[in-house]
Structure formats: structure tokens, C-alpha cells
PDB file of N, CA and C in Angstrom:
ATOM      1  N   UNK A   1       0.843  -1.178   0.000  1.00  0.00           N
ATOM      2  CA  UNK A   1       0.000   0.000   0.000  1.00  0.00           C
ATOM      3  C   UNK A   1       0.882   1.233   0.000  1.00  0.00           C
ATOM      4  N   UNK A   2       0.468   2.115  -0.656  1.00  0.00           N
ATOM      5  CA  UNK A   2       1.262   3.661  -0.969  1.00  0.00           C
ATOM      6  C   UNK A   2       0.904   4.219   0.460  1.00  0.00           C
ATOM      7  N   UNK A   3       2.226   4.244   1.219  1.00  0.00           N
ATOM      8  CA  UNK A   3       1.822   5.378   2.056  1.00  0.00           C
ATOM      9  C   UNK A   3       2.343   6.941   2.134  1.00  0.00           C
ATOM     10  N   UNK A   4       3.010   6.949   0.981  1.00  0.00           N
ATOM     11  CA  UNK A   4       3.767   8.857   1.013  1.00  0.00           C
ATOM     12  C   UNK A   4       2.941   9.425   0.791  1.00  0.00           C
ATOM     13  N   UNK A   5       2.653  10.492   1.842  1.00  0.00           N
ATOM     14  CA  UNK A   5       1.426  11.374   1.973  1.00  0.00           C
ATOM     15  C   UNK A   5       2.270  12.661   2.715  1.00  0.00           C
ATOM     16  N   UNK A   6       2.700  13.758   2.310  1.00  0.00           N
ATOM     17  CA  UNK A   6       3.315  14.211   2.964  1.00  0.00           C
ATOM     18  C   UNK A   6       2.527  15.724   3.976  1.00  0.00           C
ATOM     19  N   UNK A   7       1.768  15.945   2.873  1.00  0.00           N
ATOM     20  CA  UNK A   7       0.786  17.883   3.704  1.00  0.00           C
ATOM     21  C   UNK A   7       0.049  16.651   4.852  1.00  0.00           C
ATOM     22  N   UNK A   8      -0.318  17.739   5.776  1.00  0.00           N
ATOM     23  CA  UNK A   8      -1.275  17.460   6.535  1.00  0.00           C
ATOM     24  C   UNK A   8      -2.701  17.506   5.934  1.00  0.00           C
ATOM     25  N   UNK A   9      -2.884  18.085   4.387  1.00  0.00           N
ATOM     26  CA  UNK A   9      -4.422  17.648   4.280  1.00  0.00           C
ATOM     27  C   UNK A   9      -4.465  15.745   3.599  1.00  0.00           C
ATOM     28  N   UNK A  10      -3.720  15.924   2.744  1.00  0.00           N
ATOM     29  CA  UNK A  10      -3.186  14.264   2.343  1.00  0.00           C
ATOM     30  C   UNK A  10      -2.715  13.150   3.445  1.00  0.00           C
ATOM     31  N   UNK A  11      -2.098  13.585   4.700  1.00  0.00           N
ATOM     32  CA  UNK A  11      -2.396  12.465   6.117  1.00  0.00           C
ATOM     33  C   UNK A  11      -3.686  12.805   6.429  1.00  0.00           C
ATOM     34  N   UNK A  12      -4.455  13.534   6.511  1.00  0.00           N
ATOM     35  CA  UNK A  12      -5.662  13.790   7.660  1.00  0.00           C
ATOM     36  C   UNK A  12      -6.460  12.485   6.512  1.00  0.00           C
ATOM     37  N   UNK A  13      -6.350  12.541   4.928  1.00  0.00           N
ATOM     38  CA  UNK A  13      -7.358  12.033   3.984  1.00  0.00           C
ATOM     39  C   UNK A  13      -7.197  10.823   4.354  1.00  0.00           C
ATOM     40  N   UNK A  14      -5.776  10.075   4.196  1.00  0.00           N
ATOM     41  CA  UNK A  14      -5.110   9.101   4.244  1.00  0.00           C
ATOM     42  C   UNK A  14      -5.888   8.116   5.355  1.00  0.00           C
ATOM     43  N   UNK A  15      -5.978   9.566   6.614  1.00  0.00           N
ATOM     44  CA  UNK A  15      -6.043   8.725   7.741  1.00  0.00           C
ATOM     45  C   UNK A  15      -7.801   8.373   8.017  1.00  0.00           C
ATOM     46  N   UNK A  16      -8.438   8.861   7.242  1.00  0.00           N
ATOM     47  CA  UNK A  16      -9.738   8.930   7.314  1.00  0.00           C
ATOM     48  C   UNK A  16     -10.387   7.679   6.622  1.00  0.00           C
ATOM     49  N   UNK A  17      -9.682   7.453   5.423  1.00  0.00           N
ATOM     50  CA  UNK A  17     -10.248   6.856   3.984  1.00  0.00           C
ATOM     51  C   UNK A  17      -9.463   5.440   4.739  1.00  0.00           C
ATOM     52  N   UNK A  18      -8.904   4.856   6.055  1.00  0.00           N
ATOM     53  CA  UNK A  18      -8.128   3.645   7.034  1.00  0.00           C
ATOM     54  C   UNK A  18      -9.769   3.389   7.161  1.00  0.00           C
ATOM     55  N   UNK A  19     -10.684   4.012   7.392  1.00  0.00           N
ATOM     56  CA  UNK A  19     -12.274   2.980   7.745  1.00  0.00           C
ATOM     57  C   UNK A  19     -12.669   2.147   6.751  1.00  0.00           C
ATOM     58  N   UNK A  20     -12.357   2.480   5.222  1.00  0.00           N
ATOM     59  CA  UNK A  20     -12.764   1.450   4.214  1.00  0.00           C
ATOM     60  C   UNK A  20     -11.833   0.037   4.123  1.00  0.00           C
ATOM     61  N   UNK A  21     -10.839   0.345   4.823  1.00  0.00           N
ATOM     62  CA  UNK A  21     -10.087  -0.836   5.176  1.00  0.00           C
ATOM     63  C   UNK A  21      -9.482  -0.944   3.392  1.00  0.00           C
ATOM     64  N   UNK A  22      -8.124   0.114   2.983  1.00  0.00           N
ATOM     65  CA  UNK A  22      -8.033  -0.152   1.659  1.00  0.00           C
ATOM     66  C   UNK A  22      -6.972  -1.148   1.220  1.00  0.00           C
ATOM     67  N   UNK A  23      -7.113  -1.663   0.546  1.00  0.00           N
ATOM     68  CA  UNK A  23      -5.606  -2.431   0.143  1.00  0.00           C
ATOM     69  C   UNK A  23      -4.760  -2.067  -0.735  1.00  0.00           C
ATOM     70  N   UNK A  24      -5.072  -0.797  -1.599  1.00  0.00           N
ATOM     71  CA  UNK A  24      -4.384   0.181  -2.080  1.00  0.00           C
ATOM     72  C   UNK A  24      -5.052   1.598  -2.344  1.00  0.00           C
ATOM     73  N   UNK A  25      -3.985   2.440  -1.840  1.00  0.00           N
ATOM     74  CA  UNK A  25      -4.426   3.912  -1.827  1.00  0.00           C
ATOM     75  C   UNK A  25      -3.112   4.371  -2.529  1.00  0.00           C
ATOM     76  N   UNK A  26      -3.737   5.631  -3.377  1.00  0.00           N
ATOM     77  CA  UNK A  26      -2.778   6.255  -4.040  1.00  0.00           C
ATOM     78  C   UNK A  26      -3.836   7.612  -3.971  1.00  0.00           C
ATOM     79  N   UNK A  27      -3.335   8.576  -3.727  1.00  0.00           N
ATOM     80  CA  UNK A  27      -3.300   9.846  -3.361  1.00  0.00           C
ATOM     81  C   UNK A  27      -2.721  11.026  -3.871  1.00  0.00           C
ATOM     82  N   UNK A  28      -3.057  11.617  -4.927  1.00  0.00           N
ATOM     83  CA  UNK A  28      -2.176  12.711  -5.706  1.00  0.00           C
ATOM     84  C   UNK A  28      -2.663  14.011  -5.754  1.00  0.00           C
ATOM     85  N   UNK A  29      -1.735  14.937  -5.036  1.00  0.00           N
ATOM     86  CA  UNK A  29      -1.907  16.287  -4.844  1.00  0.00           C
ATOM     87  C   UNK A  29      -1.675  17.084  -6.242  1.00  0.00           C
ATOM     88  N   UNK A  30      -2.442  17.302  -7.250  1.00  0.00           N
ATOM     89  CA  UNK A  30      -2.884  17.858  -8.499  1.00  0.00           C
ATOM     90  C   UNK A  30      -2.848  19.147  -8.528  1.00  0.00           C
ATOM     91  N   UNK A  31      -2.592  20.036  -7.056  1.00  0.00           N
ATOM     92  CA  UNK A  31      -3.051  21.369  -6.608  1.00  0.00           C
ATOM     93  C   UNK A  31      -2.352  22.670  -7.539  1.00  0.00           C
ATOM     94  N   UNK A  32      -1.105  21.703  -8.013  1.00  0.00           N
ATOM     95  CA  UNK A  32      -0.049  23.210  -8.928  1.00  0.00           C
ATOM     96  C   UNK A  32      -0.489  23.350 -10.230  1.00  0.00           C
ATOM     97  N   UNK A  33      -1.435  21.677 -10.894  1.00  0.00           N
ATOM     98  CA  UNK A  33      -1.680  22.157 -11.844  1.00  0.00           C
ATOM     99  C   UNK A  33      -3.182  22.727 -12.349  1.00  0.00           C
ATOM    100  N   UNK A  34      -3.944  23.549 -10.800  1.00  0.00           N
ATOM    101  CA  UNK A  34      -5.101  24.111 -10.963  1.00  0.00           C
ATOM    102  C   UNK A  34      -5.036  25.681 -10.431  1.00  0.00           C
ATOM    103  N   UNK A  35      -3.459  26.192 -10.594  1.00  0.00           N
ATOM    104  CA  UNK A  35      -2.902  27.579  -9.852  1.00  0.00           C
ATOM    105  C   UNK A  35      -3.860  28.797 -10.757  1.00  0.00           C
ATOM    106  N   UNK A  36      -4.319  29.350 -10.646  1.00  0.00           N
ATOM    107  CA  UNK A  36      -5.459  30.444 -11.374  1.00  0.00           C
ATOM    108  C   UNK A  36      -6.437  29.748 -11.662  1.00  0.00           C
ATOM    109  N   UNK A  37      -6.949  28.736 -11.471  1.00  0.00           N
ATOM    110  CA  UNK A  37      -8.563  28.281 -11.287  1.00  0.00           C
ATOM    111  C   UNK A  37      -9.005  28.807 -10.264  1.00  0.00           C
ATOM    112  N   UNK A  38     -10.180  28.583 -10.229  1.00  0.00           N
ATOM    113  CA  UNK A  38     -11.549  28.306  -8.767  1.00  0.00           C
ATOM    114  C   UNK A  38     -11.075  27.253  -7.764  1.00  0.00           C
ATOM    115  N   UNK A  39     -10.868  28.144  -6.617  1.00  0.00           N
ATOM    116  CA  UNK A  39     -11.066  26.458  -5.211  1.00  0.00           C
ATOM    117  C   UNK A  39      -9.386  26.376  -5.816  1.00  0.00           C
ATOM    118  N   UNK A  40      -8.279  27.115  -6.300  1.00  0.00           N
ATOM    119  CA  UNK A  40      -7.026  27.116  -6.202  1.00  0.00           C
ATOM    120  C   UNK A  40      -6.595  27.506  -4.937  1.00  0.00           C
ATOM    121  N   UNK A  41      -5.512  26.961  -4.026  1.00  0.00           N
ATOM    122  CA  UNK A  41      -5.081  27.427  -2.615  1.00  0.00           C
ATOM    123  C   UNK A  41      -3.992  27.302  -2.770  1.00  0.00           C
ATOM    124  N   UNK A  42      -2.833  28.588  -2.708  1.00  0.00           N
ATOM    125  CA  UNK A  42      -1.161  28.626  -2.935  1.00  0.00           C
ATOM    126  C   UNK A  42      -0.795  27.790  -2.106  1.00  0.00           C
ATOM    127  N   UNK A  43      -1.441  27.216  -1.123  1.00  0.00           N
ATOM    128  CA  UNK A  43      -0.850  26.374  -0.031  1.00  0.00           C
ATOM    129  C   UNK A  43      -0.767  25.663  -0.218  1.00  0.00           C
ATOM    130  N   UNK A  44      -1.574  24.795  -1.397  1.00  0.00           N
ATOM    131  CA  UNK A  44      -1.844  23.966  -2.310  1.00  0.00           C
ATOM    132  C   UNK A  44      -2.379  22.666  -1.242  1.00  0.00           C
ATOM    133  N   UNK A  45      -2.652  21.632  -1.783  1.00  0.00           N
ATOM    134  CA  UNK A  45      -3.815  20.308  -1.526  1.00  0.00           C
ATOM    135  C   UNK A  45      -5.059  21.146  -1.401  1.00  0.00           C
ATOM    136  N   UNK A  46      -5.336  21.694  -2.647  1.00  0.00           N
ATOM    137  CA  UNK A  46      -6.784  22.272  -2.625  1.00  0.00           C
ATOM    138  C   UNK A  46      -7.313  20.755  -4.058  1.00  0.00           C
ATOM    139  N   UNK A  47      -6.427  19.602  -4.530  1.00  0.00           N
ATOM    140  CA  UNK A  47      -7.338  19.249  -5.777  1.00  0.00           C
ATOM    141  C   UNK A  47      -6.440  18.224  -5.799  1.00  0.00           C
ATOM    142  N   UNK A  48      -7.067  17.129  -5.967  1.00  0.00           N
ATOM    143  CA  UNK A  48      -6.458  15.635  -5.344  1.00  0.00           C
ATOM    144  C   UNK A  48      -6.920  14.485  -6.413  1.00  0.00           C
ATOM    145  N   UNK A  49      -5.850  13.646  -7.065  1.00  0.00           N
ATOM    146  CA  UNK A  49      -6.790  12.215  -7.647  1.00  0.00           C
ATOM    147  C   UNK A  49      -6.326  11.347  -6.647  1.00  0.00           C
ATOM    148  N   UNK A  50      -7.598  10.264  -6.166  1.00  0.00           N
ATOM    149  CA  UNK A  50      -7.638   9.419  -5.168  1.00  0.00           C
ATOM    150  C   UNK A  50      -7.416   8.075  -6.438  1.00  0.00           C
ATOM    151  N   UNK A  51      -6.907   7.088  -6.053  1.00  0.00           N
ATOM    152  CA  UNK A  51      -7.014   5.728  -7.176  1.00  0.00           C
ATOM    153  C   UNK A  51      -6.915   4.927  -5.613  1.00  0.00           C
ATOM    154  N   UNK A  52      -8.388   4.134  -5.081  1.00  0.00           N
ATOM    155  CA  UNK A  52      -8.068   3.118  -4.244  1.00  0.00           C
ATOM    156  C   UNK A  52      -8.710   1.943  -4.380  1.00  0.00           C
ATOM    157  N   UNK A  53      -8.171   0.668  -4.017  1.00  0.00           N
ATOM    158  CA  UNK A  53      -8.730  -0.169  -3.762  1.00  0.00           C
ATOM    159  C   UNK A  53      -9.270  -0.428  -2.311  1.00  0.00           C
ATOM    160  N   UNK A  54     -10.958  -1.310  -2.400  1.00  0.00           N
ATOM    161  CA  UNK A  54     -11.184  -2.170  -1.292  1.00  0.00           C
ATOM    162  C   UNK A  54     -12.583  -2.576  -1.165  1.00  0.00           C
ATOM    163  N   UNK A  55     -12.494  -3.894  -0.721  1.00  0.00           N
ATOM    164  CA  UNK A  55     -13.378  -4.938  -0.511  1.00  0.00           C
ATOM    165  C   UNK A  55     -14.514  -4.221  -0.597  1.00  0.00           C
ATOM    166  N   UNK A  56     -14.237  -3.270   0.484  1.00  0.00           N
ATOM    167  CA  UNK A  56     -16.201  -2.492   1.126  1.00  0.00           C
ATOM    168  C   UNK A  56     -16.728  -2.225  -0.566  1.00  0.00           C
ATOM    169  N   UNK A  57     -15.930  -2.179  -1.648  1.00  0.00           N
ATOM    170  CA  UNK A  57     -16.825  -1.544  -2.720  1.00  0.00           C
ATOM    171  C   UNK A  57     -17.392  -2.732  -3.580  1.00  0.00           C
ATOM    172  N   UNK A  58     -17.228  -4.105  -3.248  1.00  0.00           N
ATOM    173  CA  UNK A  58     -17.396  -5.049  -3.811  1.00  0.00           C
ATOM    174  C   UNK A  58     -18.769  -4.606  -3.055  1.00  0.00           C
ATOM    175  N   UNK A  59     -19.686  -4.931  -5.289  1.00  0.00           N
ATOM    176  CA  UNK A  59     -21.103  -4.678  -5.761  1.00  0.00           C
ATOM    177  C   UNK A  59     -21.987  -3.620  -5.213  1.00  0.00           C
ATOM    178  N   UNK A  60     -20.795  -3.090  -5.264  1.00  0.00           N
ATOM    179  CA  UNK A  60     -21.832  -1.507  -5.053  1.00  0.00           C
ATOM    180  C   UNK A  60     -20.989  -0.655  -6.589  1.00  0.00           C
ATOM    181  N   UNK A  61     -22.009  -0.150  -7.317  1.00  0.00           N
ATOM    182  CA  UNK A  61     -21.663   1.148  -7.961  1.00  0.00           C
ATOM    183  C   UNK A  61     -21.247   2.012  -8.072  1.00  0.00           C
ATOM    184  N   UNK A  62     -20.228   2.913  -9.068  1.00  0.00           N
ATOM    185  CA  UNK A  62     -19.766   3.839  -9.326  1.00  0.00           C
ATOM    186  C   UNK A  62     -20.075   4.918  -8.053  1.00  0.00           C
ATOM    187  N   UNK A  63     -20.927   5.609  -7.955  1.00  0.00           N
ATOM    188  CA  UNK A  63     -21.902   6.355  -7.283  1.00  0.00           C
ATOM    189  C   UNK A  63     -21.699   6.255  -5.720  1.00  0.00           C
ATOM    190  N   UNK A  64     -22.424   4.756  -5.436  1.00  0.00           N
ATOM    191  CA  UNK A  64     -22.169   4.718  -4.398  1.00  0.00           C
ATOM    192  C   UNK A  64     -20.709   4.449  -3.642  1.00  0.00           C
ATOM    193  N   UNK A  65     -19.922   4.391  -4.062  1.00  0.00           N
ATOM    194  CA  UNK A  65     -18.389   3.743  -3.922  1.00  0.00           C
ATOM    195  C   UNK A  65     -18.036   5.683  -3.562  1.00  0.00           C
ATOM    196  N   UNK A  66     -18.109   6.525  -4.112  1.00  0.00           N
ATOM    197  CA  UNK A  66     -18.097   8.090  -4.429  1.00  0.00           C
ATOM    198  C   UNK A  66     -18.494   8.328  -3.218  1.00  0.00           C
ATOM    199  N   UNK A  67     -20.139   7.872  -2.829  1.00  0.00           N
ATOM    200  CA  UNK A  67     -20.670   8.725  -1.434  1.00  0.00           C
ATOM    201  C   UNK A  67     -19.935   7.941  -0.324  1.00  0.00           C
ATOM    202  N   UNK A  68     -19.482   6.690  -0.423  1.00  0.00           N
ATOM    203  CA  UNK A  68     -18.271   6.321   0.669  1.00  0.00           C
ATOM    204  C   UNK A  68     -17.419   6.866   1.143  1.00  0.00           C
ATOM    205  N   UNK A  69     -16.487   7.194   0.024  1.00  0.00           N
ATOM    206  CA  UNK A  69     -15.228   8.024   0.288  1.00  0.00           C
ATOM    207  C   UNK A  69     -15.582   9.352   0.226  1.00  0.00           C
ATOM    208  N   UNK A  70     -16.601  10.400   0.399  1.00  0.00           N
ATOM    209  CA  UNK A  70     -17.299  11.569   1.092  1.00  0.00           C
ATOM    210  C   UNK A  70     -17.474  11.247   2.006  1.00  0.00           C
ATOM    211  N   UNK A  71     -18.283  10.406   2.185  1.00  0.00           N
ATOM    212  CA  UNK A  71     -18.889  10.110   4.014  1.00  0.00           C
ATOM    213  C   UNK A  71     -16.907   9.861   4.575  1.00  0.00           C
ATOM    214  N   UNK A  72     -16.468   9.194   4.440  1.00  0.00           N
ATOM    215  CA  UNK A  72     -15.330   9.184   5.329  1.00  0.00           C
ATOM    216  C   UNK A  72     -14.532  10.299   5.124  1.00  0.00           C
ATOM    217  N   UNK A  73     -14.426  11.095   4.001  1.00  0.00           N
ATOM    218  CA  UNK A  73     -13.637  12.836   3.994  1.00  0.00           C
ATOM    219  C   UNK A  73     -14.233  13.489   4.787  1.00  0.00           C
ATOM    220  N   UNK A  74     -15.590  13.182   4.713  1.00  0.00           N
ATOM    221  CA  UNK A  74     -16.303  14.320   5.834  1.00  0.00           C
ATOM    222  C   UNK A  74     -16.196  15.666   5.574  1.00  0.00           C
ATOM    223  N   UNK A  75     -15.926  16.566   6.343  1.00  0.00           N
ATOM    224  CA  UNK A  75     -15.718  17.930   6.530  1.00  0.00           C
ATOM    225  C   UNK A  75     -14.447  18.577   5.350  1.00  0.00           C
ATOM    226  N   UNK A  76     -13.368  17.811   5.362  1.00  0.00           N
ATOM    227  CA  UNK A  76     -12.397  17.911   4.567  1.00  0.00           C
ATOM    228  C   UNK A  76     -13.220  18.357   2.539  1.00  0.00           C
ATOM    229  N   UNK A  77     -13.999  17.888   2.509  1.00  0.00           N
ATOM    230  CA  UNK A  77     -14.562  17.799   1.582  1.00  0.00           C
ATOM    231  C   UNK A  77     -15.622  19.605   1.295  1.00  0.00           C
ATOM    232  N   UNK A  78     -15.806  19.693   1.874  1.00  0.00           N
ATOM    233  CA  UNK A  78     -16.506  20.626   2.439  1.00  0.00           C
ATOM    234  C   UNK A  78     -15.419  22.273   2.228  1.00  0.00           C
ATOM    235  N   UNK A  79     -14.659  21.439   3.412  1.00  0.00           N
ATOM    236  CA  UNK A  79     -14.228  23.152   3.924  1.00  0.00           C
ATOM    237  C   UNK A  79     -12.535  22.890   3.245  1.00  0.00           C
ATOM    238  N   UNK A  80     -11.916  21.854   2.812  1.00  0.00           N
ATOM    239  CA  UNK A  80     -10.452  22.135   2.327  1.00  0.00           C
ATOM    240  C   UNK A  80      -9.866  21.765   1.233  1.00  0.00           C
ATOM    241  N   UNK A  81     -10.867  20.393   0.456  1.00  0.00           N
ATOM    242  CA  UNK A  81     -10.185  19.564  -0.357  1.00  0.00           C
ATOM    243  C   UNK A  81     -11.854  20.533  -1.888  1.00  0.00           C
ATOM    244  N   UNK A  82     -10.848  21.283  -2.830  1.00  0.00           N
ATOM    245  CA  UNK A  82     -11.664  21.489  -3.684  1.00  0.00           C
ATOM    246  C   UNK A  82     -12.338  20.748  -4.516  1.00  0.00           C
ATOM    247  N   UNK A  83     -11.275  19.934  -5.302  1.00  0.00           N
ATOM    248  CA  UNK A  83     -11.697  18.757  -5.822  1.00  0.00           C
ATOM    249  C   UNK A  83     -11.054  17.376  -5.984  1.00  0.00           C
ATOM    250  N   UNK A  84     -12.139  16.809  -6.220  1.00  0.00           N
ATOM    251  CA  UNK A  84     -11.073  15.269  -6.260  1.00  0.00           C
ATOM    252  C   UNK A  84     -11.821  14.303  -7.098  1.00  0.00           C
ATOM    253  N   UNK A  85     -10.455  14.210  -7.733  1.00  0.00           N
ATOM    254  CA  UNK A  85     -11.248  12.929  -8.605  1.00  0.00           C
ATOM    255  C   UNK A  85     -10.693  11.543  -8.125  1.00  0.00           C
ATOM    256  N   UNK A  86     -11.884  10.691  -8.642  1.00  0.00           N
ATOM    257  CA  UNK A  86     -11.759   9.406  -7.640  1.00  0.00           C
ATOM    258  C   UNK A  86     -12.120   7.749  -8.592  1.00  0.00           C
ATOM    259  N   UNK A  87     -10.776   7.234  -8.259  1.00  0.00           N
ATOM    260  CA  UNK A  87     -10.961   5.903  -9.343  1.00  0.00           C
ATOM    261  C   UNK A  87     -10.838   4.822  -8.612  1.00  0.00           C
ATOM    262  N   UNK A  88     -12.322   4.220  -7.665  1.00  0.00           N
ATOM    263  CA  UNK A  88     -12.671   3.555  -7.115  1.00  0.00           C
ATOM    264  C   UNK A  88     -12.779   2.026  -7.328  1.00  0.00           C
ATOM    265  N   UNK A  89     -12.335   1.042  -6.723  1.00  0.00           N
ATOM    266  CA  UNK A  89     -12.577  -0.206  -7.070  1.00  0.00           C
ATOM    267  C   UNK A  89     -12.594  -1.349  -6.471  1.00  0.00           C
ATOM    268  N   UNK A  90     -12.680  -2.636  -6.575  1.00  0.00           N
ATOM    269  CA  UNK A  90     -12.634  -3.969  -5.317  1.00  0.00           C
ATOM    270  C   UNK A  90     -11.670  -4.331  -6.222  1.00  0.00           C
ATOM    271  N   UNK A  91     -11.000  -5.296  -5.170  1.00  0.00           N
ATOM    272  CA  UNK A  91     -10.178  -6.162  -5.354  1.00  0.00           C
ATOM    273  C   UNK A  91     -10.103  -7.129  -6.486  1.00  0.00           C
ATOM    274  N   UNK A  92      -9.441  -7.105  -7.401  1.00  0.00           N
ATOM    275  CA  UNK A  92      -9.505  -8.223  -8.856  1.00  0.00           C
ATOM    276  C   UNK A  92     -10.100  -7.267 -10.214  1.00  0.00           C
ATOM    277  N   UNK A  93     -10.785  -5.855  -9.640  1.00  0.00           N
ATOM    278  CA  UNK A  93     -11.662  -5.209 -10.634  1.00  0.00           C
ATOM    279  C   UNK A  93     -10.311  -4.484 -11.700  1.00  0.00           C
ATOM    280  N   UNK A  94     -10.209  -4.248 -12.560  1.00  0.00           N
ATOM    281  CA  UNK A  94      -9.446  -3.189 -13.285  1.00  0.00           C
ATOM    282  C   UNK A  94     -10.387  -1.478 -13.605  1.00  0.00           C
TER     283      UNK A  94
END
């Protein structure tokens, strides 16, 4: 499992998205290449691609696999992480 996560908004995610129980997380801070967009933060981890695996998403849908990993960002989602794109999957899926 990828664990280099280095900002504190990428550990806080890291440490949140540990309830889906993943067997691979990959985590990419995208933030420099959205500098003069909307929801841009110089501090950057304002815009993130998530690629994880895990079980919990075995036969559940696109969709719902999405409102998972919200429900466990929680607040982060809300008030720090602008956007994120997210390439969700179970175990064996490509």
C-alpha cells in the first residue's frame, strides 16, 4: 500500500479513507496544476486524484463507492479539499 502522503491535508485524507479498510491507496496532490482556477489554494492540496482499492466496494456502484469516500472525507470535503477525482474499485476489478 502507498503510504507517502506528505501535507497534513493528504495524512488527515489518508487517515480517514483507514475505515474502508483499503488495500491500495494512491493519493495525488494535483493542486499546482489548478494555480489560477476556482477552489485554487497557494498552499496547495486544494485538488487531489484518489485511485483506491477495497473490498467495502465489492457490488456496489460507481456512485455509491463516491458517497463512501465523502462520508469518510467528511468535513475535509466541504471546507479544504476542492476537488477530487476518484478511481474507485474492489479487489480483482481493473
Amino acid at each position: 500500500m502507498n503510504t507517502q502522503f506528505t501535507g497534513p491535508v493528504a495524512r488527515e485524507m489518508h487517515a480517514r479513507l483507514a475505515c474502508l479498510s483499503p488495500t491500495h491507496i494512491e493519493l495525488i496532490d494535483d493542486s499546482e496544476k489548478h494555480r489560477g482556477h476556482g477552489g485554487y489554494n497557494p498552499s496547495g492540496e486544494s485538488h487531489f486524484t484518489l485511485h483506491i482499492e477495497s473490498a467495502a466496494f465489492t457490488d456496489k456502484n460507481r456512485v455509491t463507492r463516491q458517497r463512501m469516500i465523502y462520508a469518510a472525507l467528511g468535513d475535509l470535503m466541504r471546507e479544504r479539499v476542492h476537488a477530487l477525482s476518484i478511481k474507485a474499485r474492489a479487489p480483482g476489478e481493473e
